[in-house]
Protein backbone atom coordinates (compact mmCIF):
# COMPACT_ATOMS: atom_id res chain seq x y z
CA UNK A 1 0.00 0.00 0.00
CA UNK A 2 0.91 3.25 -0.97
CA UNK A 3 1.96 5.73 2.17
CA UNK A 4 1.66 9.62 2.05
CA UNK A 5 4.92 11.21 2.24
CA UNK A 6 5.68 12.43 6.00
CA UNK A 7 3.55 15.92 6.36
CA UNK A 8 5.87 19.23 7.41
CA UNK A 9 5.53 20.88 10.45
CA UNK A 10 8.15 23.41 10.09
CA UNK A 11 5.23 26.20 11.25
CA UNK A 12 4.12 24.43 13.71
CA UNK A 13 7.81 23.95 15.70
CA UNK A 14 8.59 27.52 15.14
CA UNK A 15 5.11 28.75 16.82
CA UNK A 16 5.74 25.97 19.30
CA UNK A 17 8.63 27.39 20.74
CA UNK A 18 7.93 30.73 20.36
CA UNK A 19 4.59 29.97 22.25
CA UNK A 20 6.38 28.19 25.34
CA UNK A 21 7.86 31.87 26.07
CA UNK A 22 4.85 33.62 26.84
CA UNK A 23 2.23 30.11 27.45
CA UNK A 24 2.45 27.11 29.57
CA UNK A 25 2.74 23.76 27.97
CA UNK A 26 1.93 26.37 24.57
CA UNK A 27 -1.39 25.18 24.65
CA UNK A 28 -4.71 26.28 27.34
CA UNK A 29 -5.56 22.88 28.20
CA UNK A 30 -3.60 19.23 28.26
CA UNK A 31 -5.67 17.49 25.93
CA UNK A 32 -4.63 20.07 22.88
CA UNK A 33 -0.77 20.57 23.90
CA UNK A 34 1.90 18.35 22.47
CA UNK A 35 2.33 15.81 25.30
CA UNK A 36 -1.01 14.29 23.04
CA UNK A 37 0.74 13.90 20.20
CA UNK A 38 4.16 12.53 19.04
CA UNK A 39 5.61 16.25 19.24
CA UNK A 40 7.65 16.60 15.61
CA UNK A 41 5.46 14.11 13.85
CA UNK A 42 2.26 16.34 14.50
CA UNK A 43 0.70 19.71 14.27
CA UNK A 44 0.48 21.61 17.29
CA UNK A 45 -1.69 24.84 15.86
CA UNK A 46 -4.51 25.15 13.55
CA UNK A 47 -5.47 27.76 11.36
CA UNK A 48 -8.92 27.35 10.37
CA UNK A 49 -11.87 24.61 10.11
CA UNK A 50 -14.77 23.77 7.75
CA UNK A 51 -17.54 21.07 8.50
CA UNK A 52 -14.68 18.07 9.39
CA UNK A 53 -12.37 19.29 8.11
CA UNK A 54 -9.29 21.62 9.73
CA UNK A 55 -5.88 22.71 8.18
CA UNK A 56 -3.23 23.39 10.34
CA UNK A 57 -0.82 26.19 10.03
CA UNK A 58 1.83 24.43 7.73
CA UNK A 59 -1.61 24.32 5.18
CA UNK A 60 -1.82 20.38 6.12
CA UNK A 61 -5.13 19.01 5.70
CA UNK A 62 -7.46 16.68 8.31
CA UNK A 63 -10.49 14.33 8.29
CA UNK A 64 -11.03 15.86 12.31
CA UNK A 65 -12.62 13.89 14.57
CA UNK A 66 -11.47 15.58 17.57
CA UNK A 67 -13.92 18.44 16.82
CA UNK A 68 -12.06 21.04 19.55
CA UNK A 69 -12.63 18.19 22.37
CA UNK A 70 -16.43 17.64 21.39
CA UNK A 71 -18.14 20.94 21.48
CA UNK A 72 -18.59 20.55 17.49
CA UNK A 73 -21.67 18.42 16.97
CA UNK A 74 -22.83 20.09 13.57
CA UNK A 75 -19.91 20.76 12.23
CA UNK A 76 -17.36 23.71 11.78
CA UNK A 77 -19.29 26.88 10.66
CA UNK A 78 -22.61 25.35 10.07
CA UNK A 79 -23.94 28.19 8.63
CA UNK A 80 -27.52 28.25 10.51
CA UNK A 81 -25.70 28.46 13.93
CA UNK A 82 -23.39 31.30 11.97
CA UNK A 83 -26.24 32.74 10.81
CA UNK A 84 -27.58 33.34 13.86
CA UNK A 85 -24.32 34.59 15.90
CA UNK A 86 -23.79 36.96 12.84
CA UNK A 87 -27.54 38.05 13.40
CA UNK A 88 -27.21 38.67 17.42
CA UNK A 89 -23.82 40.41 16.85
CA UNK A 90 -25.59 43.07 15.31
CA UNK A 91 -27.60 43.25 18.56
CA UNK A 92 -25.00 43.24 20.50
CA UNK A 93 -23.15 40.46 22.56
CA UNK A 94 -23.64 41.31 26.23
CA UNK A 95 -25.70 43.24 27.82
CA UNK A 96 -26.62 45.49 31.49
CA UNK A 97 -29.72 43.24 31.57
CA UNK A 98 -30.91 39.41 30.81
CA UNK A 99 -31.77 38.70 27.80
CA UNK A 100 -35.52 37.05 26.53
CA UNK A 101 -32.79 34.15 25.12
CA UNK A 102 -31.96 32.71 28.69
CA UNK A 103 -35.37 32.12 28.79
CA UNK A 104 -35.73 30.80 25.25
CA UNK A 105 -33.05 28.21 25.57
CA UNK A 106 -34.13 27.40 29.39
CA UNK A 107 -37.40 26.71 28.18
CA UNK A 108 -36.03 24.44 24.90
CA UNK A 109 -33.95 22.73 27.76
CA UNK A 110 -36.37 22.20 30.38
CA UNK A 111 -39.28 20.38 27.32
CA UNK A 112 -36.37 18.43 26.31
CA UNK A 113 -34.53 17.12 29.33
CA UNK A 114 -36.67 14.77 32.07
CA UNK A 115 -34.60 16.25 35.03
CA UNK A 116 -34.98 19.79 33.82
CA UNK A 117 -37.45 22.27 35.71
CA UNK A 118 -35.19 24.94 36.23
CA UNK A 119 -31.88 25.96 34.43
CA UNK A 120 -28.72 28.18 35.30
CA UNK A 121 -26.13 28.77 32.15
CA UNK A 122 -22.47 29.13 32.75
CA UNK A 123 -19.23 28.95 30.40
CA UNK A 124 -17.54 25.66 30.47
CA UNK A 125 -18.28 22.14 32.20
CA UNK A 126 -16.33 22.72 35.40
CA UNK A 127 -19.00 25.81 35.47
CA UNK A 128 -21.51 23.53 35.60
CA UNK A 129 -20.18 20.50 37.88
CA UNK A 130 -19.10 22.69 40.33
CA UNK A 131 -22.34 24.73 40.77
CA UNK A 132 -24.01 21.51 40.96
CA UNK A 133 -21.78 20.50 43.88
CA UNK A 134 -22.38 23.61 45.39
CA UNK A 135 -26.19 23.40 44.76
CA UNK A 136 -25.76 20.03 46.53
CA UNK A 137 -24.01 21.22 49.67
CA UNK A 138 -26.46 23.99 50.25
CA UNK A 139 -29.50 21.74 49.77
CA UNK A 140 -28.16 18.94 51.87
CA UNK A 141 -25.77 20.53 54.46
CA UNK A 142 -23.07 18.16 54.06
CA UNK A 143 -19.88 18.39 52.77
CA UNK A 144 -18.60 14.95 51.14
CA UNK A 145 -18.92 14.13 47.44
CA UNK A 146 -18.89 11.01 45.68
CA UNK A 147 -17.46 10.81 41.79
CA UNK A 148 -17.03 8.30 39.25
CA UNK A 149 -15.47 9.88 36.13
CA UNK A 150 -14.01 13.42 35.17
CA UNK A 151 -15.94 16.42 35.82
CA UNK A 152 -13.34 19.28 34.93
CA UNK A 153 -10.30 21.26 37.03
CA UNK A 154 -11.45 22.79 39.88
CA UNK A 155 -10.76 21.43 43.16
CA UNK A 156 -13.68 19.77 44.39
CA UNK A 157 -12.98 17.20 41.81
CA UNK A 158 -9.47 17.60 40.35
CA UNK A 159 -8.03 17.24 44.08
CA UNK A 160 -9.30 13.19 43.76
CA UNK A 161 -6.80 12.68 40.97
CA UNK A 162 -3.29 12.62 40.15
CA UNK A 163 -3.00 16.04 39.01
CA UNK A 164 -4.07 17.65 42.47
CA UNK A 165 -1.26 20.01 42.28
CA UNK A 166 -2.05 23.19 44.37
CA UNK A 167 -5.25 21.72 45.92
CA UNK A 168 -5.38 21.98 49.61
CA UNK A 169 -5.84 18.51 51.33
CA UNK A 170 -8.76 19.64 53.36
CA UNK A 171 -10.68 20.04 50.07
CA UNK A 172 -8.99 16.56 48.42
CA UNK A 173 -9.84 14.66 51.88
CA UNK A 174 -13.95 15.77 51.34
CA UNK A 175 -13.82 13.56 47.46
CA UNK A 176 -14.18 9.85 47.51
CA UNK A 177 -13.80 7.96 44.03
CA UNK A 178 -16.25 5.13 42.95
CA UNK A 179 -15.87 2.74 40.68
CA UNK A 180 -19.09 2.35 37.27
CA UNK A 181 -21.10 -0.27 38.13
CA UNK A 182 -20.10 -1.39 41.72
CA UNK A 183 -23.21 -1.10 43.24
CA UNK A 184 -22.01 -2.72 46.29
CA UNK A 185 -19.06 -0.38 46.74
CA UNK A 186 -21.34 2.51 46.86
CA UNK A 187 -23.53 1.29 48.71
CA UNK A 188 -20.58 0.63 51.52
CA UNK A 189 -19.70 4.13 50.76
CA UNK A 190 -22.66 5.82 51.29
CA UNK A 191 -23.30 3.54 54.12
CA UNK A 192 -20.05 4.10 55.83
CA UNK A 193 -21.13 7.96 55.79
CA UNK A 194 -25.01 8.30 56.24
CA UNK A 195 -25.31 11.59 56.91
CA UNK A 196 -22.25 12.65 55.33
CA UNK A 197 -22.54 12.66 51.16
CA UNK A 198 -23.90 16.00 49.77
CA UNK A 199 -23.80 14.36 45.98
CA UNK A 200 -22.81 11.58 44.13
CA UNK A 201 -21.98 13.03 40.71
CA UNK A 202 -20.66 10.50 37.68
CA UNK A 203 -21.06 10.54 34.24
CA UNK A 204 -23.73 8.08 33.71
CA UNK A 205 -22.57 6.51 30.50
CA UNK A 206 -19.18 4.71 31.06
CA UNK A 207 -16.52 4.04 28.08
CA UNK A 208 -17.96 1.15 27.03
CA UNK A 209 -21.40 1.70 27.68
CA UNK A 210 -24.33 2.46 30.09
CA UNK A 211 -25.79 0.56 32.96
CA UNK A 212 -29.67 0.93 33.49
CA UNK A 213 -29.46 -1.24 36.13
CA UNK A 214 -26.50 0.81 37.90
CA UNK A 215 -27.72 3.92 37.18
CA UNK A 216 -31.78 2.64 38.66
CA UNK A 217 -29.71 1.12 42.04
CA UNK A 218 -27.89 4.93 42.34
CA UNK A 219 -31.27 6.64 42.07
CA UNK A 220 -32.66 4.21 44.86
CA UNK A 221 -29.62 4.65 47.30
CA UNK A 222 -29.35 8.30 46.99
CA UNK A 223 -32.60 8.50 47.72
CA UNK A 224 -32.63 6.49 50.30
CA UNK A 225 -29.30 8.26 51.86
CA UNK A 226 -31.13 12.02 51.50
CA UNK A 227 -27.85 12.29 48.82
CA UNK A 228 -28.56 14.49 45.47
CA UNK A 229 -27.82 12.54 42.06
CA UNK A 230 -25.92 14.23 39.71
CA UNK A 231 -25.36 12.87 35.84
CA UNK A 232 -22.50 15.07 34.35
CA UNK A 233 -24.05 15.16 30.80
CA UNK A 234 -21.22 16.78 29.39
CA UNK A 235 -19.77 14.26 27.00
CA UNK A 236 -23.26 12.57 26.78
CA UNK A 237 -25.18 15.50 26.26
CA UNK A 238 -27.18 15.86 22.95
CA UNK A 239 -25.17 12.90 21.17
CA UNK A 240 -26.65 9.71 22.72
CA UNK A 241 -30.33 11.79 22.73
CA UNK A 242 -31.04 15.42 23.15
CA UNK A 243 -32.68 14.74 26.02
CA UNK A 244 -28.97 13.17 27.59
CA UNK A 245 -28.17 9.56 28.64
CA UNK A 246 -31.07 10.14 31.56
CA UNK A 247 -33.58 9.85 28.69
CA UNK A 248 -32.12 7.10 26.74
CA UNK A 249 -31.86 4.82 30.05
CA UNK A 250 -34.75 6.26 31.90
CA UNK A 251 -33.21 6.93 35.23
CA UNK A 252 -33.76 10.69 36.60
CA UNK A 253 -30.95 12.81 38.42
CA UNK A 254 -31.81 15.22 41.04
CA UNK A 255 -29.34 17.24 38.95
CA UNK A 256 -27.65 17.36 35.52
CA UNK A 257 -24.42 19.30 34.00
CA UNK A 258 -24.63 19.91 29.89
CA UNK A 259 -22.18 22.05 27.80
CA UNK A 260 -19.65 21.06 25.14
CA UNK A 261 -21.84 19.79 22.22
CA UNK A 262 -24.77 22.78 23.35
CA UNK A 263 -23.48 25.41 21.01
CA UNK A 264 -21.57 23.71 18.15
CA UNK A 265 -18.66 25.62 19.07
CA UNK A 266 -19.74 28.35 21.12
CA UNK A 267 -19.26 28.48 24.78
CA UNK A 268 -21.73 27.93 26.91
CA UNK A 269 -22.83 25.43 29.66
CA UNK A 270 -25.91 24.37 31.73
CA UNK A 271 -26.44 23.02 35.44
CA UNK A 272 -30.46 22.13 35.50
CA UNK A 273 -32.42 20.08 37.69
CA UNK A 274 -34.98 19.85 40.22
CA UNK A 275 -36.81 23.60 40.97
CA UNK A 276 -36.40 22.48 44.95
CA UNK A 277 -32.56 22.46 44.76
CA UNK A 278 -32.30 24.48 41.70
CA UNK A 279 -33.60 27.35 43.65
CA UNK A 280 -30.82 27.69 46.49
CA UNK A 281 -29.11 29.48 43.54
CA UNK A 282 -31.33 32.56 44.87
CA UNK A 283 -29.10 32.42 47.52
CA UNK A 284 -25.39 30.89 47.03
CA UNK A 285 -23.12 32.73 44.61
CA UNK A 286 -22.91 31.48 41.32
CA UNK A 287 -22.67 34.35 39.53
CA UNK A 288 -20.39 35.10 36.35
CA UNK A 289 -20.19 38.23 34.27
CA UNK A 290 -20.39 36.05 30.88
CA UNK A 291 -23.42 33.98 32.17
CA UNK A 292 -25.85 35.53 29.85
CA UNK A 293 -23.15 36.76 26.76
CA UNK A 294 -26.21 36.63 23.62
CA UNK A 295 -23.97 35.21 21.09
CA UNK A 296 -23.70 31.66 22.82
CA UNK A 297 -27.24 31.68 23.57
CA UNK A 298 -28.28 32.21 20.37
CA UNK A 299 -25.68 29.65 18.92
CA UNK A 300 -27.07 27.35 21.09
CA UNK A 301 -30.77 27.83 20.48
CA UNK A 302 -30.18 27.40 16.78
CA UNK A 303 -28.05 24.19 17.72
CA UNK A 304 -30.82 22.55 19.50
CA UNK A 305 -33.15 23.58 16.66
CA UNK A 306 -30.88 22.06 13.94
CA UNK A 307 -30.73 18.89 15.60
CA UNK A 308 -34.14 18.13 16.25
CA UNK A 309 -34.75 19.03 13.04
CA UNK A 310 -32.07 16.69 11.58
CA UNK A 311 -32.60 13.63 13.95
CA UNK A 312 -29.00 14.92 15.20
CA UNK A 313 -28.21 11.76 17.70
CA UNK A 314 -29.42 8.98 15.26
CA UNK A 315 -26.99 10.11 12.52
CA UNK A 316 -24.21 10.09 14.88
CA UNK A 317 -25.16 6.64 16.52
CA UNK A 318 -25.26 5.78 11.84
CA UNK A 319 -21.59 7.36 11.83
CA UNK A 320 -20.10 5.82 14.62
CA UNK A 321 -21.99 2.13 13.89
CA UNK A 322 -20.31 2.44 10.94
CA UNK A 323 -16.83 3.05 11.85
CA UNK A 324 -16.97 0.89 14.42
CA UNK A 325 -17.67 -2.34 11.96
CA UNK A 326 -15.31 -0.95 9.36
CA UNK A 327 -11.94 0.19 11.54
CA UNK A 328 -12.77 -3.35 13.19
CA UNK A 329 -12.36 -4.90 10.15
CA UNK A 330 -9.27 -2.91 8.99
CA UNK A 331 -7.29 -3.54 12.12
CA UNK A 332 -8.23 -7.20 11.89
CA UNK A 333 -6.73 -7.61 8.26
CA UNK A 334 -3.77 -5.49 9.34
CA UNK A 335 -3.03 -7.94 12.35
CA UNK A 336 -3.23 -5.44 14.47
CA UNK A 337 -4.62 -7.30 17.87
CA UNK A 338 -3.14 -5.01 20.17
CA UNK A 339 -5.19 -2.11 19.19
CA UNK A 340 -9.15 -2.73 18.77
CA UNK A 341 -12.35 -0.53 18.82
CA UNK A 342 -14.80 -0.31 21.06
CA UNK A 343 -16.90 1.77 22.98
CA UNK A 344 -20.74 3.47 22.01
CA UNK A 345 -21.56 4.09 18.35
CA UNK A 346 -21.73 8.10 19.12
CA UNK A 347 -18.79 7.95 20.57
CA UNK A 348 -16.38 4.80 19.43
CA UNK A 349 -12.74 4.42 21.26
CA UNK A 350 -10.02 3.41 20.48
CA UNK A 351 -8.34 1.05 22.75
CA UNK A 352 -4.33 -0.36 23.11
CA UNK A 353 -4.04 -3.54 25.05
CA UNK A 354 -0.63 -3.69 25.60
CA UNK A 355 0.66 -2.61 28.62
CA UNK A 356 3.36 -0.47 30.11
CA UNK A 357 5.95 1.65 27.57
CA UNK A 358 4.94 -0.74 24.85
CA UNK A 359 0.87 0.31 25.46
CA UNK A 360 2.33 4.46 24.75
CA UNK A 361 4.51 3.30 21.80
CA UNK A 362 1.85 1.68 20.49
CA UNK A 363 -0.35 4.77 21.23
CA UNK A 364 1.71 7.05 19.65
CA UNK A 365 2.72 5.01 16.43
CA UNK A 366 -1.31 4.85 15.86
CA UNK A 367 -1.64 9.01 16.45
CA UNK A 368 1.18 9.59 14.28
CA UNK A 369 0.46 7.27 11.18
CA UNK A 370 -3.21 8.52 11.49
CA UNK A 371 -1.94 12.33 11.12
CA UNK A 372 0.22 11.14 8.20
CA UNK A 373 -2.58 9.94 6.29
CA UNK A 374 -4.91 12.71 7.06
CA UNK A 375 -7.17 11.76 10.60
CA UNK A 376 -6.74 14.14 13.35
CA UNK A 377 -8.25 12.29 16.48
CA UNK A 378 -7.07 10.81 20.13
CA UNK A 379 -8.37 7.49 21.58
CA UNK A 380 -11.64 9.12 21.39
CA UNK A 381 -13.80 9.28 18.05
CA UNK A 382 -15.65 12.42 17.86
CA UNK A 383 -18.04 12.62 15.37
CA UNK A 384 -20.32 15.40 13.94
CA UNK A 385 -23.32 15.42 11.60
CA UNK A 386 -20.79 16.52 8.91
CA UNK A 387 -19.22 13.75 9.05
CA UNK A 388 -22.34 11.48 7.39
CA UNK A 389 -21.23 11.95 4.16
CA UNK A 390 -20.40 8.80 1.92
CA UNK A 391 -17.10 10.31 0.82
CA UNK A 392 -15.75 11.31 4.03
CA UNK A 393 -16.48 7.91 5.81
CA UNK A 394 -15.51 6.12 2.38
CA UNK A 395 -12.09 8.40 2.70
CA UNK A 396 -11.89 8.00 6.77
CA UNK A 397 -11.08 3.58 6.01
CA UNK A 398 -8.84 4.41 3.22
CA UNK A 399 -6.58 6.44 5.59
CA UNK A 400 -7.14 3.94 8.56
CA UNK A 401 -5.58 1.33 6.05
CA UNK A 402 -2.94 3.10 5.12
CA UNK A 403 -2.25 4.08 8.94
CA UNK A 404 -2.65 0.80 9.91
CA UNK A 405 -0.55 -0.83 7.37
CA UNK A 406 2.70 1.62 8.74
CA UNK A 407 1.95 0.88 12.52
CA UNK A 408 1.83 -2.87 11.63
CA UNK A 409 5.36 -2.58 10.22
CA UNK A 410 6.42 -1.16 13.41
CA UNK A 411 5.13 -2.96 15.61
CA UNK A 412 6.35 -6.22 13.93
CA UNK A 413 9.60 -5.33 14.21
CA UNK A 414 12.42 -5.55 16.97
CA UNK A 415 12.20 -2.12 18.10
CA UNK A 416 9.43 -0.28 17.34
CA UNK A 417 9.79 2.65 18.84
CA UNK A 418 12.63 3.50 16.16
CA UNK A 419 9.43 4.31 13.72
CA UNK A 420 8.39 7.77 15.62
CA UNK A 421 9.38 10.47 14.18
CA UNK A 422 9.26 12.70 17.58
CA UNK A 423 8.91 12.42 21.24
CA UNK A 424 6.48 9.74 22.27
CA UNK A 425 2.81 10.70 23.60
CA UNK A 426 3.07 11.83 27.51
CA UNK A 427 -0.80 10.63 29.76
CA UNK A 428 -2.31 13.50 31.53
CA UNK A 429 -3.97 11.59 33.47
CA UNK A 430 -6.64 8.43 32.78
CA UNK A 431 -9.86 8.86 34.81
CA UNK A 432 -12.42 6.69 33.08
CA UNK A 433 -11.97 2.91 33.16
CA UNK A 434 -11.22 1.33 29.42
């Protein structure tokens, strides 16, 4: 098979280390900065986007199924949800006052989501998870939170994992991890602690799928503990349903955290729920100056509206039960057993089963073969409804085989990390079980 000739990143090293002057790690978050990618072998910056597609700044092109760590669900510049930033720009972006659009999208929201009765917008997801915690606290008086999953950077959850760097272990000690699908370990939890747990806040759909029956025993025992349930919707959010993974498996949080996918692009974030706790936020202080900014809220009204319209989630669930049959198949004829496919069809995984240094080489052979031939994407597949189009999924294998045929090489041979062409991949951090 044919391979693409290695891409140039000459660009992309010079802005690199001009960035590391003025920015840590060059990048504003982990998952974009070059420990993620076989640094040398990969592009670092990008320069614009279209539907799928991205170029970085050395004019390389990419199938992307990253999509700027999910918030992308249409597709880059999907020119309804343009249309209608464009529209409120010329209205202005922020304002002395609320705007009739938090009520708009609230209302969209609340018809669409069982938990929903009342809604408060934020920013980001760690907005959202962390008033939820807060909401919890002040409704229950306790102090201790139980989490299964990742729910963003500030300290009432980031001081659980390993990168609890500059969080105070007063505020790590009041955490306690639990493990998807252990209903007997929570219950011992909980148990252990009656009067203790303010919330018990996990992302309800794990890696490789969800749990009804999990998710059904949590309701019972938080109810049964006075503890408030809280499903960080974030990742799940408007791909498995537009009602969230609380719809699809019919189990109802006290509490639920949406953002990423909510405005194609745009930020903005939700914590909704139950009016009873949802109204101690007439009293604690969740208040941000960008709360309201019009241009996200009318991005995200025209998001919502675009998806029902299209059937959003069941394209996606098309997408990804299509790649996962067809990279199946073209790791299998590769003979390629240490890397396989998994996960839910709106949001297929990749997986390496090898373990220790040969599990990253491994990892970073696959990330840098895939940029080679033109796929832009970590162990996560992130797909968008631009994406369901015959030539992009026909041209998404083709570069999978040719990827796949240059990993197998490698990893058939004595030593194959001799095949990267840059620094290997660095983990952040792994917080959901594979």
């Amino acid at each position: 098979m044919t391979r693409p000739a290695p891409k140039q990143f000459n660009r992309t090293q010079a802005l690199y280390e001009r960035a590391l002057r003025t920015i840590p790690l060059a990048s504003q978050t982990f998952s974009k900065s070059a420990m993620n990618f076989v640094r040398g072998a990969s592009p670092l910056f990008m320069s614009r986007a279209h539907d799928c597609r991205t170029w970085d700044v050395d004019g390389n092109e990419y199938i992307d199924y990253m999509l700027g760590l999910m918030p992308i669900i249409l597709g880059y510049c999907d020119p309804d949800v343009d249309a209608a930033i464009r529209a409120q720009l010329d209205r202005g972006i922020i304002f002395s006052l609320a705007t009739e659009l938090e009520v708009e999208l609230a209302e969209r929201l609340v018809r669409m989501i069982p938990c929903a009765e009342m809604v408060r917008f934020g920013k980001n997801g760690s907005d959202a998870t962390s008033a939820a915690v807060r909401l919890a606290r002040a409704h229950t008086g306790r102090d201790r939170v139980a989490v299964c999953g990742y729910h963003g950077w500030h300290d009432w959850y980031i001081g659980s994992t390993t990168r609890s760097l500059g969080v105070p272990a007063a505020v790590r000690a009041l955490t306690t991890t639990f493990t998807y699908g252990d209903v007997e370990g929570v219950e011992r939890l909980l148990g252990g602690d009656p009067n203790g747990f303010a919330a018990l806040v996990l992302e309800p759909v794990a890696p490789n799928g969800g749990d009804k029956h999990f998710l059904s025993a949590l309701r019972s025992l938080t109810e049964h503990y006075g503890v408030v349930l809280v499903f960080d919707e974030i990742v799940s959010g408007f791909r498995i349903d537009l009602g969230g993974a609380q719809k699809v498996y019919g189990v109802t949080p006290d509490l639920a955290c949406f953002g990423k996918a909510m405005g194609n692009g745009m930020p903005i974030a939700a914590v909704l729920g139950r009016a009873e706790i949802m109204r101690h936020m007439e009293d604690i202080f969740f208040s941000g100056t960008f709360g309201g900014e019009a241009l996200s809220l009318a991005a995200s009204i025209a998001t919502i509206d675009k998806l029902t319209a299209l059937n959003g989630p069941k394209r996606i669930e098309s997408v990804g039960t299509f790649l996962l049959r067809e990279i199946a198949a073209v790791l299998q004829q590769a003979g390629l057993p240490e890397i396989s496919i998994g996960g839910m069809p709106w949001h297929p995984i990749v997986k390496v089963t090898a373990e220790g240094a040969r599990a990253m080489t491994i990892t970073s052979l696959l990330r840098q073969e895939l940029i080679a031939s033109g796929i832009l994407g970590g162990g996560g597949i992130n797909i968008c409804i631009a994406h369901d189009e015959p030539a992009i999924l026909e041209t998404t294998i083709a570069r999978w085989k040719q990827a796949a045929s240059a990993v197998c090489e490698a990893v058939r041979s004595p030593d194959p990390a001799k095949y990267l062409r840059g620094d290997p991949i660095r983990p952040v951090f792994q917080v959901r079980a594979q």
